[in-house]
Protein backbone atom coordinates (compact mmCIF):
# COMPACT_ATOMS: atom_id res chain seq x y z
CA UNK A 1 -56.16 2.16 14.45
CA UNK A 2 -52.33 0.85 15.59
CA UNK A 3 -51.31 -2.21 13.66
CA UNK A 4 -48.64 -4.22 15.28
CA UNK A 5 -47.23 -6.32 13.24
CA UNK A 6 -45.05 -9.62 14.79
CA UNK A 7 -42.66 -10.93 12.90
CA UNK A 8 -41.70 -14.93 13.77
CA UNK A 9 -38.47 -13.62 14.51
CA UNK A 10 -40.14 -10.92 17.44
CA UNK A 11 -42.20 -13.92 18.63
CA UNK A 12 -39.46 -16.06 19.07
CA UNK A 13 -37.62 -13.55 21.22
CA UNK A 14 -40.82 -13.27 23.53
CA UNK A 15 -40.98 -16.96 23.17
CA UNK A 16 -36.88 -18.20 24.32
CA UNK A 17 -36.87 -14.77 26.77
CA UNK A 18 -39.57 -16.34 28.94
CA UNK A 19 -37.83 -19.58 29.25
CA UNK A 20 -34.61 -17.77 30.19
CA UNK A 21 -36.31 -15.51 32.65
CA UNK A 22 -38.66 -18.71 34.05
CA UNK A 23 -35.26 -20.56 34.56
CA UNK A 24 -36.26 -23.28 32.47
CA UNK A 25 -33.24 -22.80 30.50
CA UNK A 26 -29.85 -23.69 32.78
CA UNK A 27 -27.23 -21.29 32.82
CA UNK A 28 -24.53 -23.99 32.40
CA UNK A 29 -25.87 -25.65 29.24
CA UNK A 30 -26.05 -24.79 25.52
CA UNK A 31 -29.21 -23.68 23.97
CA UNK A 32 -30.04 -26.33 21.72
CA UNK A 33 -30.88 -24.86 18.31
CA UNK A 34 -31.67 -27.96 16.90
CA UNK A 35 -34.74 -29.27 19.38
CA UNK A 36 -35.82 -25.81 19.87
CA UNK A 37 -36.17 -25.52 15.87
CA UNK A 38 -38.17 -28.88 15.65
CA UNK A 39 -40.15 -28.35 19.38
CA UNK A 40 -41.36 -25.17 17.77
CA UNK A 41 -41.45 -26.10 13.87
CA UNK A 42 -39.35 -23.67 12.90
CA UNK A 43 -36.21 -23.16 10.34
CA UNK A 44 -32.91 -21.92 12.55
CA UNK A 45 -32.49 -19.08 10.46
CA UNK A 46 -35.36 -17.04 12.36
CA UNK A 47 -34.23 -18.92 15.72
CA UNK A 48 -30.34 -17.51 14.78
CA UNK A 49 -31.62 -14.15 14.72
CA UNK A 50 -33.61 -14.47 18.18
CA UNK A 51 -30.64 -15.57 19.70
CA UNK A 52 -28.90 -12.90 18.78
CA UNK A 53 -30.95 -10.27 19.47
CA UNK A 54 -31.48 -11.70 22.96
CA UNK A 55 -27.51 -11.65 22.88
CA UNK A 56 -27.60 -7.75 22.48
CA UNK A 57 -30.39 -7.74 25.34
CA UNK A 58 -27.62 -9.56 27.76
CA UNK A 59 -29.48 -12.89 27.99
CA UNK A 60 -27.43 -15.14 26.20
CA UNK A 61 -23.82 -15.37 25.61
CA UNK A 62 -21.91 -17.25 22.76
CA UNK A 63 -19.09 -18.99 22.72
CA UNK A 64 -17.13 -20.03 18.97
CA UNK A 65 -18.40 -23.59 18.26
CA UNK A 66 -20.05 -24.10 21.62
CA UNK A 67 -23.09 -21.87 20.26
CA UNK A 68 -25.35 -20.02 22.82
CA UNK A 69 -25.39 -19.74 26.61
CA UNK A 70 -27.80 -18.50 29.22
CA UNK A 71 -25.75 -15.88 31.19
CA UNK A 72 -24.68 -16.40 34.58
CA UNK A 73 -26.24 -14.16 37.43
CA UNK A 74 -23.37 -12.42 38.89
CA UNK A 75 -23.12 -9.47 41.64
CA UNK A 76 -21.39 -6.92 39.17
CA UNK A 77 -24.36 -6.97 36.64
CA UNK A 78 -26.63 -6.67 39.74
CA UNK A 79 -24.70 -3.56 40.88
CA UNK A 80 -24.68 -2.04 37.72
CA UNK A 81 -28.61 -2.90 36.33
CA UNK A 82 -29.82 -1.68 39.91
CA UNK A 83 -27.83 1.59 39.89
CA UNK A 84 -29.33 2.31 36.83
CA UNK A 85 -32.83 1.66 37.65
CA UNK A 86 -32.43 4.10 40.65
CA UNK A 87 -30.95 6.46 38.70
CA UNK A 88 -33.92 6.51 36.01
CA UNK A 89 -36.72 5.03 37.57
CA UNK A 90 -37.82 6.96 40.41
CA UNK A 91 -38.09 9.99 38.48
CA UNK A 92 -39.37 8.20 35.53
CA UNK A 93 -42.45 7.11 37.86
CA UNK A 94 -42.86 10.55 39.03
CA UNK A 95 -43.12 12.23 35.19
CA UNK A 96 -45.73 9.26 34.44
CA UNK A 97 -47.78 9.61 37.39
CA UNK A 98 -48.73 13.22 36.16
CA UNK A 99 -48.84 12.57 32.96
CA UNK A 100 -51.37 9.24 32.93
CA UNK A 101 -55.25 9.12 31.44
CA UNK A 102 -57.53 7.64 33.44
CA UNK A 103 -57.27 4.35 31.24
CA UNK A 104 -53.71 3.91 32.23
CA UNK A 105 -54.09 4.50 35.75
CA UNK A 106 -56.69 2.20 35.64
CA UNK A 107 -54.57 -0.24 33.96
CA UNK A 108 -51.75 0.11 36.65
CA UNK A 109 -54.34 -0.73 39.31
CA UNK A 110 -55.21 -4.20 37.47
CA UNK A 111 -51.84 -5.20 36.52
CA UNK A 112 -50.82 -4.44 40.57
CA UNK A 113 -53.99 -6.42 41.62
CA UNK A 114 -53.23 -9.54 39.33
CA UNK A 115 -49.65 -9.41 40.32
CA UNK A 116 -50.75 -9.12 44.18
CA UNK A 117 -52.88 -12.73 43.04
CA UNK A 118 -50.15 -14.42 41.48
CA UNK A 119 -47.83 -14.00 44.07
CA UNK A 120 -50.06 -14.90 46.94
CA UNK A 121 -50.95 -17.71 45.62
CA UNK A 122 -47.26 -18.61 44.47
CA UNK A 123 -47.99 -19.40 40.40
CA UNK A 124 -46.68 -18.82 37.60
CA UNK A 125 -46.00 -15.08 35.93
CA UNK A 126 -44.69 -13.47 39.14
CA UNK A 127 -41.72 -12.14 36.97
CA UNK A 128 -43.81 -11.19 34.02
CA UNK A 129 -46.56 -9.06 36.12
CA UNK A 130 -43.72 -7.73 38.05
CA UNK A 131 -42.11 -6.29 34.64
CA UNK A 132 -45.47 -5.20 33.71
CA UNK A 133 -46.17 -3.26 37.09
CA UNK A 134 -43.38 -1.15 36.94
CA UNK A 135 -43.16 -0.74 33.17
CA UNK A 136 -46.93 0.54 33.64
CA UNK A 137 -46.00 2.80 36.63
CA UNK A 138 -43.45 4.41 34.01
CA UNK A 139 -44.40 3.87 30.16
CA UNK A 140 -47.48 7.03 30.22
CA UNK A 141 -44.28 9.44 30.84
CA UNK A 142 -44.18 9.30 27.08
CA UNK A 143 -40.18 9.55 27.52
CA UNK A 144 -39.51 6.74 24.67
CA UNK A 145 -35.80 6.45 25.38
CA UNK A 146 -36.08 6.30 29.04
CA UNK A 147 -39.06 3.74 28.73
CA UNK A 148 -36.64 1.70 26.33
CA UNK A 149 -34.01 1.59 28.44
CA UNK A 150 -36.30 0.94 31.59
CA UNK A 151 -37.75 -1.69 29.57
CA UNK A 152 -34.64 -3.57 28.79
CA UNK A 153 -32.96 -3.24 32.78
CA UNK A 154 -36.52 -5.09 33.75
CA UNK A 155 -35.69 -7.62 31.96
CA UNK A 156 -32.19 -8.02 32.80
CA UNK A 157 -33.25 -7.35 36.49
CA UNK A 158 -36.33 -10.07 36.28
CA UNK A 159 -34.13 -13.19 37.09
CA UNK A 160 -32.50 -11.41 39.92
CA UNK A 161 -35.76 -10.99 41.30
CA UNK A 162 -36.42 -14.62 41.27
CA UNK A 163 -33.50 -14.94 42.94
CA UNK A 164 -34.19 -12.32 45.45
CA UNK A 165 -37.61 -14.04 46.50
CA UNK A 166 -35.73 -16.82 47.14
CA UNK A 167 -35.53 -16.72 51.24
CA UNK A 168 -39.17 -16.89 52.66
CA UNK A 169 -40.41 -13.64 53.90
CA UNK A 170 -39.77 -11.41 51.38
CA UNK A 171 -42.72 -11.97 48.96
CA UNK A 172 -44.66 -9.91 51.35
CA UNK A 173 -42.55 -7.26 51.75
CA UNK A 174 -42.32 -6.85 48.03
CA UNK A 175 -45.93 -6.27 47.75
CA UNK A 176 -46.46 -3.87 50.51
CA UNK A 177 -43.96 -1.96 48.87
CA UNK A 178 -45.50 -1.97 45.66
CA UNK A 179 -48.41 -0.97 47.04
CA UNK A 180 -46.47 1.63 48.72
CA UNK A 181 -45.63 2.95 45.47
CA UNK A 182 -49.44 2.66 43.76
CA UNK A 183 -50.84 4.61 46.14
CA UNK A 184 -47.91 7.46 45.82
CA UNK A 185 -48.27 7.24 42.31
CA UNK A 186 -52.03 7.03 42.73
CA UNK A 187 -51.82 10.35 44.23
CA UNK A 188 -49.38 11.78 42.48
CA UNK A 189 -47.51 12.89 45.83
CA UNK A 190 -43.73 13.25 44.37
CA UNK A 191 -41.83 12.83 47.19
CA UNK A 192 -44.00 9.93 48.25
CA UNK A 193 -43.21 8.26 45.29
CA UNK A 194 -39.54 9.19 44.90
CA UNK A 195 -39.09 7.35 48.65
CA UNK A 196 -41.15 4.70 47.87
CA UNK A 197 -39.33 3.63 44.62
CA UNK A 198 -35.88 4.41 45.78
CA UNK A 199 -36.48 1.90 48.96
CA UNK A 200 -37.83 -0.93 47.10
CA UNK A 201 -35.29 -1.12 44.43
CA UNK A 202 -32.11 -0.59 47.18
CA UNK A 203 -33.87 -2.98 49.43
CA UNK A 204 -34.05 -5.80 46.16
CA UNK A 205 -30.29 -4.59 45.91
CA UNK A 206 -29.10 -5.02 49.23
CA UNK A 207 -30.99 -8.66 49.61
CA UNK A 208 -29.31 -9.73 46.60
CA UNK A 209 -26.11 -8.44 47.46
CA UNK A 210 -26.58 -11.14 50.47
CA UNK A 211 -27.77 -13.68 48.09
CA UNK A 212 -25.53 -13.52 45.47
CA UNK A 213 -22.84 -13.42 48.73
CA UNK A 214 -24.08 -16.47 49.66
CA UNK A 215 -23.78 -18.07 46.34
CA UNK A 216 -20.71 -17.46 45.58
CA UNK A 217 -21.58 -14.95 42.65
């Protein structure tokens, strides 16, 4: 048996990370320690050390007696999180896609299929089942520091996905392309899935390169 034990501190993370990442925290206001310690009924000791570790993830930024900010998107940190991700991630899939039981392809298949629901219908969790689709397509390469680092550039690339989705049209594209990549993967056909994972990441890249353009970012 695998005990996993949370600590308040870990649940907290998971907790203020899916606000940031939802956008219901604004990039150009403080984090308010104080509310969030009462909302949630907690002391700001255990909150302090959230906020810093979501500091070291490059979610928040602080500021001497201003106290903590939601980073601001910006096109070098898109450059740089998506050049990584095609570095790694293509040939991260490939390794996994061999190296998956039965259970995890299985698992990659549901996770795709609930993602595919949530999006069509336009609710809530698109980001989170997007992380989880492509951290499924890579985590049974049992290659722990690649998966950690993987792990951590979905994250940082989750709210530049929101604001890639943001023109109309491109929802759909997104999901024939992951489904692109599930059935290479599926297969196990390496150069299938090599193409299929470079082209959707450059493709997110090149939209938001437009986007961020556009913004003034």
């Amino acid at each position: 048996m695998t005990l996993i034990v949370r600590t308040l501190s870990d649940q907290l993370v998971e907790l203020v990370r899916d606000r940031i990442l939802s956008g219901q925290v604004a990039p150009d206001l403080p984090v308010r320690q104080d509310a969030l310690a009462n909302e949630l009924g907690v002391s700001k000791i255990p909150l302090r050390e959230a906020f810093a570790r979501l500091e070291q993830d490059g979610l928040l930024i602080s500021h001497a007696n201003r106290g903590f900010f939601v980073r601001t998107l910006s096109r070098g940190e898109a450059e740089e999180v998506y050049a990584l991700r095609l570095r790694l991630e293509p040939e991260a899939t490939v390794v996994a896609a061999h190296r998956a039981t039965d259970a995890e392809r299985a698992a990659v298949v549901d996770i795709h299929d609930r993602l595919y629901q949530v999006t069509t219908e336009g609710g809530e969790g698109i980001g989170a089942y997007n992380r989880a689709f492509h951290m499924a397509l890579i985590a049974p390469g049992q290659q722990p520091v690649t998966t950690t680092l993987l792990e951590r550039l979905q994250v940082l690339s989750d709210r530049y996905v929101r604001k890639h989705l943001e023109p109309l049209g491109r929802s759909a594209r997104a999901l024939q392309e992951h489904q692109d990549i599930l059935d290479a993967w599926l297969a196990r056909d390496d150069a299938a899935i090599l193409v299929t994972a470079k082209t959707h990441i450059q493709n997110i890249l090149d939209d938001l390169r437009q986007q961020l353009d556009l913004d003034g970012l």
